[in-house]
N, C-alpha and C. Protein backbone atom coordinates (compact mmCIF):
# COMPACT_ATOMS: atom_id res chain seq x y z
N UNK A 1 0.84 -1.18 0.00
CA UNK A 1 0.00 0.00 0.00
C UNK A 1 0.89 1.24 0.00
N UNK A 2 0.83 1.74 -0.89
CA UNK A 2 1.27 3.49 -0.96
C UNK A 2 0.85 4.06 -0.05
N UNK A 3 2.25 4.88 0.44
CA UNK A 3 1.59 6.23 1.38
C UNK A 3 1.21 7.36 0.64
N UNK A 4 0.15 8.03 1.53
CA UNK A 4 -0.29 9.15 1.06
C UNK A 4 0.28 10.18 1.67
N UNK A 5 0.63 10.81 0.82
CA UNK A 5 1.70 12.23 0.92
C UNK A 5 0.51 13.47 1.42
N UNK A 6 0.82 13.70 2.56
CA UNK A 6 0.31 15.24 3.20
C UNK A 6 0.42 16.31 2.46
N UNK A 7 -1.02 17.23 1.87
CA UNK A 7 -0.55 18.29 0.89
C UNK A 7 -0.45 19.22 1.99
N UNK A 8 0.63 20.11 1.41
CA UNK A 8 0.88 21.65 2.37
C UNK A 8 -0.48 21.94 2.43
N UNK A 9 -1.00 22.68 3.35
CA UNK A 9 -1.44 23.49 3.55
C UNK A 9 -1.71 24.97 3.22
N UNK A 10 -2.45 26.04 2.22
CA UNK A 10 -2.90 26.82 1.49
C UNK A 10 -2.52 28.10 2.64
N UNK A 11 -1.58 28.62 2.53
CA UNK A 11 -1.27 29.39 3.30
C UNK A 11 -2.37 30.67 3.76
N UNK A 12 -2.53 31.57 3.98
CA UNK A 12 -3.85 32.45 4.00
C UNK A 12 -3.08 33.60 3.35
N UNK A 13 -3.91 34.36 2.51
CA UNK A 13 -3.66 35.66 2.25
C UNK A 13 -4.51 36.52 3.02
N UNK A 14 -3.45 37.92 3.71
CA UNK A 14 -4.26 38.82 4.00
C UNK A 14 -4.08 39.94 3.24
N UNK A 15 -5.03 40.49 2.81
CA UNK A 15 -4.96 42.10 2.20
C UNK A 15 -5.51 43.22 2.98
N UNK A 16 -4.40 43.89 3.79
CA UNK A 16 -5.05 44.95 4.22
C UNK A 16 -5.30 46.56 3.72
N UNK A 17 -6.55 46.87 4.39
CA UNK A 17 -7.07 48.21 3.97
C UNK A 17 -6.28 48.96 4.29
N UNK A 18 -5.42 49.55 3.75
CA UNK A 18 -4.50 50.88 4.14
C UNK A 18 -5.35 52.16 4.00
N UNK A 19 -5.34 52.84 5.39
CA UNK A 19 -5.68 53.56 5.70
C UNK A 19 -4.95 55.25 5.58
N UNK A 20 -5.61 56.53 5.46
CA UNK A 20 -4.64 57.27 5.74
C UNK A 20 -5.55 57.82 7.11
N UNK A 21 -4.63 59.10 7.22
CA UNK A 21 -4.61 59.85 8.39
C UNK A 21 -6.13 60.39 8.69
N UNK A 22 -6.72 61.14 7.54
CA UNK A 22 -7.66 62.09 7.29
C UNK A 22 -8.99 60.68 7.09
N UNK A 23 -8.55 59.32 6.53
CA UNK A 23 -9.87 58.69 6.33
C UNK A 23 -9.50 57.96 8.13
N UNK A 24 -9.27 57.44 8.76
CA UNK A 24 -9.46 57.05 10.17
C UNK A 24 -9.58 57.80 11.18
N UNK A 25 -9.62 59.39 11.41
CA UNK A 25 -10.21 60.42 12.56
C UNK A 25 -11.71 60.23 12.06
N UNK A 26 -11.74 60.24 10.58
CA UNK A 26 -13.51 60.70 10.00
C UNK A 26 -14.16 59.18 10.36
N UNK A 27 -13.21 58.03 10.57
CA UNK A 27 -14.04 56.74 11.21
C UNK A 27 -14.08 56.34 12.42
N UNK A 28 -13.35 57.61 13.22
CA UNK A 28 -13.53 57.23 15.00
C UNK A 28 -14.45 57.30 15.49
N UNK A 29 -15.77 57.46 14.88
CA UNK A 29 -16.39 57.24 15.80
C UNK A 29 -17.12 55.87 15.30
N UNK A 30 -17.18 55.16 14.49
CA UNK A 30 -17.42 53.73 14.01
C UNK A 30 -16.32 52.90 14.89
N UNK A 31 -14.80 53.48 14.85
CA UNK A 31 -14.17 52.24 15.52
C UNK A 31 -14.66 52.56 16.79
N UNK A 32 -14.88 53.28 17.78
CA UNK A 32 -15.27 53.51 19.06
C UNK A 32 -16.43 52.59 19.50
N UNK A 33 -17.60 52.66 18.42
CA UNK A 33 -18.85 52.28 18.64
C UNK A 33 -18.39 50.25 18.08
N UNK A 34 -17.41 49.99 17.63
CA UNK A 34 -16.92 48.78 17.23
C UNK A 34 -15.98 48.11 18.64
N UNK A 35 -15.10 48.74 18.65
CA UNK A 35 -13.85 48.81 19.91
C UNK A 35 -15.05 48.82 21.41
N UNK A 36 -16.04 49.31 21.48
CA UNK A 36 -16.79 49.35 22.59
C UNK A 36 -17.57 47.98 22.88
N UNK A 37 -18.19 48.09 21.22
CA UNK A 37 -18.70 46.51 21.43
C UNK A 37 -17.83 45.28 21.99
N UNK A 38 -16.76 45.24 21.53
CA UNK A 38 -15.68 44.45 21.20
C UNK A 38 -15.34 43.78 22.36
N UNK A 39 -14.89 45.40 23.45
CA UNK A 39 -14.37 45.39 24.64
C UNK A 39 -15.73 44.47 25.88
N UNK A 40 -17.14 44.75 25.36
CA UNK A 40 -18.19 44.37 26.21
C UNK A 40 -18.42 42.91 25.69
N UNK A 41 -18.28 42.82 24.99
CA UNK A 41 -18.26 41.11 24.32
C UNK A 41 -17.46 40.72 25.24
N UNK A 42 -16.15 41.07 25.20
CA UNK A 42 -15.00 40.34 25.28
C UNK A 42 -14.87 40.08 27.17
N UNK A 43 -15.63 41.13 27.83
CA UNK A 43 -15.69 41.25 28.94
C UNK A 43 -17.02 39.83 29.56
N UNK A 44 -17.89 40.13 28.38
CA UNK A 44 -18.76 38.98 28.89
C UNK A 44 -18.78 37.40 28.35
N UNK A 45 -17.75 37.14 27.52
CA UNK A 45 -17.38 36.34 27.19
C UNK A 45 -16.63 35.36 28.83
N UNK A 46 -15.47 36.54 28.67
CA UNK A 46 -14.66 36.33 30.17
C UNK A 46 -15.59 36.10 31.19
N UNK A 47 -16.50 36.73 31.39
CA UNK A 47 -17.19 36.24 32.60
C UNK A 47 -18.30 35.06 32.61
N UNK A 48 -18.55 34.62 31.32
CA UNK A 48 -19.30 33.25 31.18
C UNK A 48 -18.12 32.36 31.54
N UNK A 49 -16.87 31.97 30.80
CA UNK A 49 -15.80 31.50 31.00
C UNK A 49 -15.67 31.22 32.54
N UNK A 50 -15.34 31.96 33.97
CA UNK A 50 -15.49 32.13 34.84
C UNK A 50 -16.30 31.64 35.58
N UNK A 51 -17.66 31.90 34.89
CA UNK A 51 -19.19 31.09 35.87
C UNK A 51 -19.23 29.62 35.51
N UNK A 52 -18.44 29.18 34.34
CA UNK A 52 -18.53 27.83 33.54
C UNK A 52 -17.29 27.05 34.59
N UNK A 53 -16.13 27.98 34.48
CA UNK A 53 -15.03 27.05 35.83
C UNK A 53 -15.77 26.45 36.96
N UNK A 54 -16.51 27.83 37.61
CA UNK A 54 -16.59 27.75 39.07
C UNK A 54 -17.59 26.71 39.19
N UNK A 55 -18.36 26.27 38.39
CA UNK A 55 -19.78 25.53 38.51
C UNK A 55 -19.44 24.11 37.76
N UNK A 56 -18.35 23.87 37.54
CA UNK A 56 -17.44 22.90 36.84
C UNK A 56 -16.55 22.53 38.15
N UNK A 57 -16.05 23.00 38.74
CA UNK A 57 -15.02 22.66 39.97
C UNK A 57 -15.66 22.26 41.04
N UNK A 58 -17.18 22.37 41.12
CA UNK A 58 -18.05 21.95 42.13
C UNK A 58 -17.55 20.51 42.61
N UNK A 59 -17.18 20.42 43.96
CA UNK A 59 -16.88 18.74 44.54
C UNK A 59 -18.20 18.33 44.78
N UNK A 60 -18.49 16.62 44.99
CA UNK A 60 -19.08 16.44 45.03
C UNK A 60 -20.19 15.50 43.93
N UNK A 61 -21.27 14.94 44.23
CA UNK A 61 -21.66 14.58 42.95
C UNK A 61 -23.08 15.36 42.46
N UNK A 62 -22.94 16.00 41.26
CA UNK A 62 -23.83 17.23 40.40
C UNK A 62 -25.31 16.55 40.71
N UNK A 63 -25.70 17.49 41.24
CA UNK A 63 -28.15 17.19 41.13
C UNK A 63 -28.05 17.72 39.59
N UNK A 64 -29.42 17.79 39.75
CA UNK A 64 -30.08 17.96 38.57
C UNK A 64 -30.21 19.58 37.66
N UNK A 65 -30.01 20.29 39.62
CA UNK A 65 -29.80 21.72 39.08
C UNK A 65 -28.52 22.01 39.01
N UNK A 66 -27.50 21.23 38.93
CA UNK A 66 -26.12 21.69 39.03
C UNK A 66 -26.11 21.66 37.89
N UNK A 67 -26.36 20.12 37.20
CA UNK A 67 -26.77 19.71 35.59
C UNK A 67 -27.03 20.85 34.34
N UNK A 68 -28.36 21.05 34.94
CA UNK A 68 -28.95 22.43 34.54
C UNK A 68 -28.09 23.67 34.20
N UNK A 69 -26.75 24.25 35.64
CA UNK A 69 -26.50 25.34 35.55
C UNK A 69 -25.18 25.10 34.82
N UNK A 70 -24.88 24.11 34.90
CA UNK A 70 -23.46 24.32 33.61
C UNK A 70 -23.87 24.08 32.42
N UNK A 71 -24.95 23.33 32.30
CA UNK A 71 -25.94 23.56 30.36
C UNK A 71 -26.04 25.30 30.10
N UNK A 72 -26.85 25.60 30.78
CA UNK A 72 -26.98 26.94 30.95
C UNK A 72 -25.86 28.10 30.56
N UNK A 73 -24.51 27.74 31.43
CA UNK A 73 -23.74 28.66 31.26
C UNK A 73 -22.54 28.08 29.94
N UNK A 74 -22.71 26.83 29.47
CA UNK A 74 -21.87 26.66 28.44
C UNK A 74 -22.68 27.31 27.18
N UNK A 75 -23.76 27.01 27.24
CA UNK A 75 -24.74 28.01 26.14
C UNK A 75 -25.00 29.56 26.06
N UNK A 76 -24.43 29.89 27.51
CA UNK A 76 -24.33 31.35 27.68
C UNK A 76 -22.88 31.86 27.35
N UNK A 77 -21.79 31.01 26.85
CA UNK A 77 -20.28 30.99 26.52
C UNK A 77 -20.49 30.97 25.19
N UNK A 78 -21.54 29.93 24.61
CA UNK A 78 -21.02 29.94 23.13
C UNK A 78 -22.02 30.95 22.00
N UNK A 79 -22.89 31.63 23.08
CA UNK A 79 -23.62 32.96 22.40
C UNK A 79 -22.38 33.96 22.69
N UNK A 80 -21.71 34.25 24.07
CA UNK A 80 -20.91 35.63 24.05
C UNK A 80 -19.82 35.21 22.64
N UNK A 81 -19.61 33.73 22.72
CA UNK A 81 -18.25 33.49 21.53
C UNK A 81 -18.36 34.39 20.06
N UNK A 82 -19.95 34.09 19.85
CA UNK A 82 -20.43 34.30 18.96
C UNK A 82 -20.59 35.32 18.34
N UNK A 83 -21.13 36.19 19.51
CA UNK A 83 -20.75 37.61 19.44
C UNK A 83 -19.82 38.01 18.82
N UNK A 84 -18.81 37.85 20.06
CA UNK A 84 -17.29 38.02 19.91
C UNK A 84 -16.55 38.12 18.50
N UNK A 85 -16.93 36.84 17.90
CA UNK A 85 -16.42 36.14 16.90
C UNK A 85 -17.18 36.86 15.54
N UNK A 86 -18.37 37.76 15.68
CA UNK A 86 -18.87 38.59 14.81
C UNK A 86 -18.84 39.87 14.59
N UNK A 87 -18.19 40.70 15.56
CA UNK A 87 -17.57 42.02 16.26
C UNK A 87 -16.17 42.08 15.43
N UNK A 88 -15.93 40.99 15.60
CA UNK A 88 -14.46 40.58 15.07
C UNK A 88 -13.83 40.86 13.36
N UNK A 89 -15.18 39.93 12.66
CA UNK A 89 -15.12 39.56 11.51
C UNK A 89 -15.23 41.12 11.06
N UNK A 90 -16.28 42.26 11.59
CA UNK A 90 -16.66 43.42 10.75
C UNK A 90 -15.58 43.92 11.14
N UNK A 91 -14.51 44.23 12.19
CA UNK A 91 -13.37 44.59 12.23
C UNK A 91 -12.42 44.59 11.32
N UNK A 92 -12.18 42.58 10.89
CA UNK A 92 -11.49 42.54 10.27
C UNK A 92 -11.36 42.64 9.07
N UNK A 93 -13.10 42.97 8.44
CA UNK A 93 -12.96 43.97 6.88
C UNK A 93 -12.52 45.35 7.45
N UNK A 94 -12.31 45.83 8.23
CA UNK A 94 -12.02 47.35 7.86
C UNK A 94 -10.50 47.48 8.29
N UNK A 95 -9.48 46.03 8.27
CA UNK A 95 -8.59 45.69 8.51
C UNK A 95 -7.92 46.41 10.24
N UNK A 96 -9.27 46.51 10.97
CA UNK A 96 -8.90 47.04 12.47
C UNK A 96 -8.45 46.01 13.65
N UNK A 97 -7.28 45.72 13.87
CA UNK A 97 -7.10 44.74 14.69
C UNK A 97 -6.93 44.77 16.40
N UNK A 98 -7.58 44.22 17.40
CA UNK A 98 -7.78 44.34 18.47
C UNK A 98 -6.21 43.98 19.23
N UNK A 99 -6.01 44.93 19.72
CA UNK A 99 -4.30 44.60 20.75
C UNK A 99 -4.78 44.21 21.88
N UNK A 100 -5.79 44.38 22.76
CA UNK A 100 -6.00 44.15 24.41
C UNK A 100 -7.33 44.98 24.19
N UNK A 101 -8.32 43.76 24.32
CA UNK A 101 -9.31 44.39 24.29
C UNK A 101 -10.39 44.64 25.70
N UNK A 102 -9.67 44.23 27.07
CA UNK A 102 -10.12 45.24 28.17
C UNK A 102 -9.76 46.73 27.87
N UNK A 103 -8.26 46.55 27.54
CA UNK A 103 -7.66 47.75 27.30
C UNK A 103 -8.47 48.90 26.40
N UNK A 104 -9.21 48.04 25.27
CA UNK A 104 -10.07 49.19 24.51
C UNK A 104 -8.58 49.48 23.67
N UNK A 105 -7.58 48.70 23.50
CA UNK A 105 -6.87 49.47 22.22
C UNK A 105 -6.64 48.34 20.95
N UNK A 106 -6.60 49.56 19.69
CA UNK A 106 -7.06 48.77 18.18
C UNK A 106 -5.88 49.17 17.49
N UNK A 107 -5.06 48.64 16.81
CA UNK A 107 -4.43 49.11 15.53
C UNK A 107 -5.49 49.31 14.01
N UNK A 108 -4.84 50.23 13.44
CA UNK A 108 -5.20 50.13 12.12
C UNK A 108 -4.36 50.42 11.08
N UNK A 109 -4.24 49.72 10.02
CA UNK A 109 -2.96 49.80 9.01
C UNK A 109 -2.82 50.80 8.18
N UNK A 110 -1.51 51.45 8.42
CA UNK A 110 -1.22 52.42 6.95
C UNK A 110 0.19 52.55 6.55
N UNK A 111 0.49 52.94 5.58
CA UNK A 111 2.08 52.98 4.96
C UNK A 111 2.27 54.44 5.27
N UNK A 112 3.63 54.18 6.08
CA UNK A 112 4.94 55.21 6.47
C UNK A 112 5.24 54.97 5.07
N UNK A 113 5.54 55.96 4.20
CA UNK A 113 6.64 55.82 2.83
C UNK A 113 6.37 54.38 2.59
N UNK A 114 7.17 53.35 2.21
CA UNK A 114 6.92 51.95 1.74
C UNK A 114 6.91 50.73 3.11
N UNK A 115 6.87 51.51 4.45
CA UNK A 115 6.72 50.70 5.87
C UNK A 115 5.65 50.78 6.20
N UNK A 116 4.96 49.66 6.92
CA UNK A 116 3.76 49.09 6.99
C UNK A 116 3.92 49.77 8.22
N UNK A 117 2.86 50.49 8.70
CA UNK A 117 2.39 51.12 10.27
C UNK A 117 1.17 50.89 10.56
N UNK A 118 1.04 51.72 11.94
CA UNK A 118 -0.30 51.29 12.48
C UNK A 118 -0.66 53.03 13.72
N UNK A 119 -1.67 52.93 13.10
CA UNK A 119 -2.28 53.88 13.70
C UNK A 119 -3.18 53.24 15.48
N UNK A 120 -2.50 53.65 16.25
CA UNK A 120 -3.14 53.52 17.15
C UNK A 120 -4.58 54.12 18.11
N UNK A 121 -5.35 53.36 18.04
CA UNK A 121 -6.73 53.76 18.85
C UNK A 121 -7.04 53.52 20.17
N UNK A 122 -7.28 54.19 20.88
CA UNK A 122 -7.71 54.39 22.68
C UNK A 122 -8.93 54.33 22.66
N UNK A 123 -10.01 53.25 23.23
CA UNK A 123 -11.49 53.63 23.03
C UNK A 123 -11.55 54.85 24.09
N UNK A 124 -10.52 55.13 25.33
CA UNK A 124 -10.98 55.78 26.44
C UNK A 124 -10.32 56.79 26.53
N UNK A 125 -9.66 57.05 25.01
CA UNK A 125 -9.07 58.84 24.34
C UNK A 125 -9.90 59.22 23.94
N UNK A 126 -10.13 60.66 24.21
CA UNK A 126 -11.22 61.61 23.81
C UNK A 126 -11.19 61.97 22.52
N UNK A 127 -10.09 61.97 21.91
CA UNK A 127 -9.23 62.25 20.05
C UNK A 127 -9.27 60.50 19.42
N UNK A 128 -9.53 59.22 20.35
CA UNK A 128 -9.58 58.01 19.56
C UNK A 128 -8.15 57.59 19.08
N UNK A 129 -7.84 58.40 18.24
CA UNK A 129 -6.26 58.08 17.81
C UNK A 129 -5.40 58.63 18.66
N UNK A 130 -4.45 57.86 19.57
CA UNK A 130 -3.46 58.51 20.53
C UNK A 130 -2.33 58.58 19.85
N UNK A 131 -1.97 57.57 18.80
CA UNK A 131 -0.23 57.80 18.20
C UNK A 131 -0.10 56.53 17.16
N UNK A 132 1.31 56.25 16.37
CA UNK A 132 1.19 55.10 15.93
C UNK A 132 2.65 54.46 16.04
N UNK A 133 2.30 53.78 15.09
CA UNK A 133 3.57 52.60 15.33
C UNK A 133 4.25 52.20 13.79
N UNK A 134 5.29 51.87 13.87
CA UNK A 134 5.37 51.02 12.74
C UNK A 134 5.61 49.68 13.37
N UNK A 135 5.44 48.60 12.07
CA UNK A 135 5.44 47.33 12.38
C UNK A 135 6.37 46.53 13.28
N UNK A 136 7.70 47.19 12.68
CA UNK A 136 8.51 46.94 13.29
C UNK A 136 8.83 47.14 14.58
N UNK A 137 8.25 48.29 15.72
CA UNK A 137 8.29 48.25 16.72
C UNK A 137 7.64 47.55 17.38
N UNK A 138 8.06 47.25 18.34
CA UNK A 138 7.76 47.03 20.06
C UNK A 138 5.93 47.30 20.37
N UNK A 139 5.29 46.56 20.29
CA UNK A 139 3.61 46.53 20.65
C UNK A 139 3.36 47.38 21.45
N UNK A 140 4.12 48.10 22.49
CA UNK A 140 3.95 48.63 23.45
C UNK A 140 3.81 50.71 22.97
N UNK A 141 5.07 50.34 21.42
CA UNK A 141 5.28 52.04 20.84
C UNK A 141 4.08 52.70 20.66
N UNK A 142 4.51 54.29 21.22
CA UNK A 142 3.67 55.37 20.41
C UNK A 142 3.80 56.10 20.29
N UNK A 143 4.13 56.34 19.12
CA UNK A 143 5.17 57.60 18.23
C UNK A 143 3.97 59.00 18.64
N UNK A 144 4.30 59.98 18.28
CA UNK A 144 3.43 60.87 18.33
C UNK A 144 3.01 61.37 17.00
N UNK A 145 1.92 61.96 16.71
CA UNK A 145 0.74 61.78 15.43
C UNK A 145 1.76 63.04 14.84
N UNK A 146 2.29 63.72 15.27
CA UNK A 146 2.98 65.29 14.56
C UNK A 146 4.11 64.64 14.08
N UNK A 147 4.81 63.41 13.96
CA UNK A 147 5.88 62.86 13.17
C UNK A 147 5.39 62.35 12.34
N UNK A 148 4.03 62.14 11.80
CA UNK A 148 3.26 62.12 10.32
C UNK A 148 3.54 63.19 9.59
N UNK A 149 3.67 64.72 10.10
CA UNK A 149 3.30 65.52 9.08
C UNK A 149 5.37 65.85 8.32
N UNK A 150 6.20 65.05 9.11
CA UNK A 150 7.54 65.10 8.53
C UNK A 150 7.18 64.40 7.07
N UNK A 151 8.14 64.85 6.41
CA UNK A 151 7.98 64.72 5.03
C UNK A 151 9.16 63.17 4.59
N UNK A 152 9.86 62.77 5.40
CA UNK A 152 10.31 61.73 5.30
C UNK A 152 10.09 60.86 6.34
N UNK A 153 9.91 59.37 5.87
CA UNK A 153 9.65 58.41 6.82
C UNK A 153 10.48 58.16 7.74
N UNK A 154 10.22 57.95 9.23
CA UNK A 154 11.24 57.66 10.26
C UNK A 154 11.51 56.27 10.16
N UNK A 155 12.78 56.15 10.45
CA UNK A 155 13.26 54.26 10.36
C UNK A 155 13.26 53.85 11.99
N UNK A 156 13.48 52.73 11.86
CA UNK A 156 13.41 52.37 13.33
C UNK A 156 14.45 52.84 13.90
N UNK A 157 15.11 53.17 14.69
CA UNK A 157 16.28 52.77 15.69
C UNK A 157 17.22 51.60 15.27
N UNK A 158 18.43 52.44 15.13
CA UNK A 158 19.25 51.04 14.69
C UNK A 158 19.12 50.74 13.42
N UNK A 159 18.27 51.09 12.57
CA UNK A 159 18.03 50.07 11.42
C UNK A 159 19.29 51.03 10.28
């Protein structure tokens, strides 16, 4: 009997929406009202997760209403998922990606000169956009928005 040879796997393409400066302030308030959802999903997701442990770790042997309350709360996990998981998808056409979403913060993609960056969003900044990044930095960077209006692209450090 011949073996059957494993085909690779179809790698994924992503194409993202590059954004500029002037089209993502005029959509802060869509990512806000997105990033808000996101953050309340994601919060009640976590806390079905939580009620599903604690009622799962129960010692002892489960009645009928114990039965009951972990049916209950695994069906109350895979509606917040759902959510979650649909909050997500409209995000990820407008190529907005969630960094920490207690945090309420979003990247969104745009080209420095020919470097891939990211505009950073605060749901709990009053301006929405606090600063950005390029790819290459550190998850944590945030350049300030007035080193956009330089007329040449900044390189990283070192590079």
């Amino acid at each position: 009997m011949k073996k059957q040879r494993k085909e690779p796997e179809a790698e994924a393409v992503v194409t993202l929406k590059m954004w500029t400066y002037d089209g993502v302030r005029k959509a802060v308030p869509y990512f806000r009202s997105l990033v808000q959802s996101l953050r309340e999903g994601w919060l009640e997701m976590r806390q079905s997760q939580e009620q599903l442990k604690r009622l799962e770790s129960r010692h002892g042997r489960a009645d009928r209403d114990s039965l009951i309350a972990v049916e209950e709360a695994k069906r109350e996990l895979t509606r917040a998922e759902a959510k979650l998981e649909e909050i997500i998808q409209e995000m990820l056409g407008l190529s907005a990606y969630c960094v920490d979403p207690r945090a309420g913060l979003t990247v969104v993609p745009f080209l420095r000169g020919k470097d891939l960056a990211w505009f950073v969003f605060d749901l709990f900044d009053e301006n929405g956009i606090v600063g950005w990044r390029l790819y290459s930095d550190p998850i944590e960077t945030r350049r300030p928005l007035a080193e956009l209006e330089q007329a040449e692209p900044v390189t990283p450090a070192g590079a």
